[in-house]
C-alpha atoms as a PDB file:
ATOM      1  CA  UNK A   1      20.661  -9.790 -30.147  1.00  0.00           C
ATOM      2  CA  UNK A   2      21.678  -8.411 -33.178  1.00  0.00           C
ATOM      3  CA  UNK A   3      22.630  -4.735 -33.408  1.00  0.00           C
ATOM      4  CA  UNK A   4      20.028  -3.529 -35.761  1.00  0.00           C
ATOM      5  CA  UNK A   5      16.853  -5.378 -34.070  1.00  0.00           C
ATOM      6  CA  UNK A   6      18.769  -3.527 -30.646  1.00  0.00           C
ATOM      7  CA  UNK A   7      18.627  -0.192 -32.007  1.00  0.00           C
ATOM      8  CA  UNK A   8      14.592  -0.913 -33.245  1.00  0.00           C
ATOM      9  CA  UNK A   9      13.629  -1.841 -29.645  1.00  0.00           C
ATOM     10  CA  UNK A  10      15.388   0.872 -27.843  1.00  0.00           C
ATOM     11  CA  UNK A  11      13.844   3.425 -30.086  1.00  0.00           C
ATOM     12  CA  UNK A  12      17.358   4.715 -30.555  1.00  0.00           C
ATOM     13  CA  UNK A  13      15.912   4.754 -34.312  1.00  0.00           C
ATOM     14  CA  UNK A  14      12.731   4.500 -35.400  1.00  0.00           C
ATOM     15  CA  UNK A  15      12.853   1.492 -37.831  1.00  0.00           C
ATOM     16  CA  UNK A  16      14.786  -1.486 -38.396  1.00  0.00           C
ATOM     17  CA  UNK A  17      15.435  -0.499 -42.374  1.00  0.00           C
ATOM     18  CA  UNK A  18      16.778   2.590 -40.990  1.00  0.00           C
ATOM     19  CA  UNK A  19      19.053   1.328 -38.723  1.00  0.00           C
ATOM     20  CA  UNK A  20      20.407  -1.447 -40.733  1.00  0.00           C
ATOM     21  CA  UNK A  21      21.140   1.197 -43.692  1.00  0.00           C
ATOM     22  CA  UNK A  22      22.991   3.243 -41.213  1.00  0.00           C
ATOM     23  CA  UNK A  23      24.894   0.121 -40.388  1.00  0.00           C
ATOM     24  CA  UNK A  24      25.337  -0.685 -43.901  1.00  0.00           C
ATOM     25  CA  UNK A  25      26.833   2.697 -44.350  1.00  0.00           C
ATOM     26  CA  UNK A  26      29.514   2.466 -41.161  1.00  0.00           C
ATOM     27  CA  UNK A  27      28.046   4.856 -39.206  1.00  0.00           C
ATOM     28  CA  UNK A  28      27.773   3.284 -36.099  1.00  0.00           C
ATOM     29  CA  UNK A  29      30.519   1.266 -33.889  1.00  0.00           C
ATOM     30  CA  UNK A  30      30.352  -0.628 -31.417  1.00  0.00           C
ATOM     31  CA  UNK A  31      33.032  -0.996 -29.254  1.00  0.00           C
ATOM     32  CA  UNK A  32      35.652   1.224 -31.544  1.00  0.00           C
ATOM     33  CA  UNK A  33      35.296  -1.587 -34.588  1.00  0.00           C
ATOM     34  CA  UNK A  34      32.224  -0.628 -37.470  1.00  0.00           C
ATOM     35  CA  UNK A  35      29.306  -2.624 -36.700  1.00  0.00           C
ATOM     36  CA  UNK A  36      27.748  -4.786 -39.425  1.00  0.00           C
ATOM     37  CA  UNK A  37      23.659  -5.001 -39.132  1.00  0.00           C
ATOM     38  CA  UNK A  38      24.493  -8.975 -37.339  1.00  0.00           C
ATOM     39  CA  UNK A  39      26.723  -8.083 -35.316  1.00  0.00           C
ATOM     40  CA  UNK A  40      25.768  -9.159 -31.687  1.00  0.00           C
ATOM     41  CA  UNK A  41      24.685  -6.457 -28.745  1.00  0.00           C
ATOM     42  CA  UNK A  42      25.770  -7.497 -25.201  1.00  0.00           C
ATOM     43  CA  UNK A  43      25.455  -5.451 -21.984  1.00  0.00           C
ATOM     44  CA  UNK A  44      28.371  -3.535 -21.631  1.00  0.00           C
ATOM     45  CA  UNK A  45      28.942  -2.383 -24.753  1.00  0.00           C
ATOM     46  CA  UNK A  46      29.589   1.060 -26.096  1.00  0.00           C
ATOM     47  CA  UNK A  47      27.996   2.398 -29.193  1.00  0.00           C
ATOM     48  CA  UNK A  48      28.622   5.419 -31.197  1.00  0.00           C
ATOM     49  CA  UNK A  49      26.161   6.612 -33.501  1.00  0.00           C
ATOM     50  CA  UNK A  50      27.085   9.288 -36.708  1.00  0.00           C
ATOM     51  CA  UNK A  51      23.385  10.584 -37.332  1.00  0.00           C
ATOM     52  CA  UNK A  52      24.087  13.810 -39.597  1.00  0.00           C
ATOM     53  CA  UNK A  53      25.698  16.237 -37.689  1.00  0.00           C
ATOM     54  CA  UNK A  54      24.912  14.737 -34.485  1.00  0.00           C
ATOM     55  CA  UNK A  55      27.388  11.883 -32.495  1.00  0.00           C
ATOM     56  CA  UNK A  56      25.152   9.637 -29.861  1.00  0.00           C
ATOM     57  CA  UNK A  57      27.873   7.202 -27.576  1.00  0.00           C
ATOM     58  CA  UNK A  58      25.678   5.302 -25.322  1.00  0.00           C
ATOM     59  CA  UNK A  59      26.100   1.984 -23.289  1.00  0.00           C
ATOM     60  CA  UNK A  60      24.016  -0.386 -23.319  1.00  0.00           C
ATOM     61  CA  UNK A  61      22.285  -1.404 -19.732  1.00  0.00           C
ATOM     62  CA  UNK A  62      20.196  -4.096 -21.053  1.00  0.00           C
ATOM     63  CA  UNK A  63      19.120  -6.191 -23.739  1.00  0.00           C
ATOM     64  CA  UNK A  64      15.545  -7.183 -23.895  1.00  0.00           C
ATOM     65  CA  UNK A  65      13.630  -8.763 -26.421  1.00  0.00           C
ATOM     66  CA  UNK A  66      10.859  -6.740 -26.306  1.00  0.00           C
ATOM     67  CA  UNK A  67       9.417  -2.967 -24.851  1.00  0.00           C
ATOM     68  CA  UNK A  68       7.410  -0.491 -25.310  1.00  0.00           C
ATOM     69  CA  UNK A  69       7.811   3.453 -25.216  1.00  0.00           C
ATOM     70  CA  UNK A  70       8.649   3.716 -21.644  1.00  0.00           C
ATOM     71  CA  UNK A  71      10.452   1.006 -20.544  1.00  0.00           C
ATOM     72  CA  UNK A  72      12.826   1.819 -23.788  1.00  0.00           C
ATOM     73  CA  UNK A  73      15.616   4.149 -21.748  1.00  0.00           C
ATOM     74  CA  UNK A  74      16.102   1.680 -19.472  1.00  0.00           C
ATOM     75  CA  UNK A  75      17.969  -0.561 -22.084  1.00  0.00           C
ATOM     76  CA  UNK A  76      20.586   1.996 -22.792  1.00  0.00           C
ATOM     77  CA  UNK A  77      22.272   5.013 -20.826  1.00  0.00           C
ATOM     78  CA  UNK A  78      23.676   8.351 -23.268  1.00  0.00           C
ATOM     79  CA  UNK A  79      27.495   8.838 -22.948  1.00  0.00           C
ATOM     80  CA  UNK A  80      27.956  11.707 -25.078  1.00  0.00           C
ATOM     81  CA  UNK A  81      25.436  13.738 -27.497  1.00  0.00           C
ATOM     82  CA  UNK A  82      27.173  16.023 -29.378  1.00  0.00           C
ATOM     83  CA  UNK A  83      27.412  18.374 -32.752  1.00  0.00           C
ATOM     84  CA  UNK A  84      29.771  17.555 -34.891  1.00  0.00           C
ATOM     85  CA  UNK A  85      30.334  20.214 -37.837  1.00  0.00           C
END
């Protein structure tokens, strides 16, 4: 699945412009390397989100095609959430 459509269905961000113009701007990695908006999400992977002021480093558990509110924190586990000044 690719990384932006990931982030959209985990509800790790809200909408898929969003996260692909966070990709666009290399603020996420995956696996160490900058993520492009197709890059592909496996299980396994790590993720580390720049959002602001705020780093989010979460693995993801599993990749589903679709969920819903609920079943949305299943898909991914938080690492680190941190401040960064």
């Amino acid at each position: 699945m690719r990384i932006d459509k990931y982030l959209k269905i985990s509800h790790v961000i809200k909408r898929r412009t969003i996260a692909k113009d966070v990709l666009d701007f290399g603020f996420v990695k995956i696996n160490g390397k900058t993520a492009k908006p197709s890059t592909e999400v496996k299980e396994g992977d790590i993720l580390e989100l720049t959002l602001g002021e705020r780093l989010l480093k979460i693995v993801v558990k599993q990749v589903k095609e679709f969920s819903n509110k609920s079943s949305a924190s299943e898909m991914f586990e938080i690492l680190e959430d941190k401040v960064i000044i």
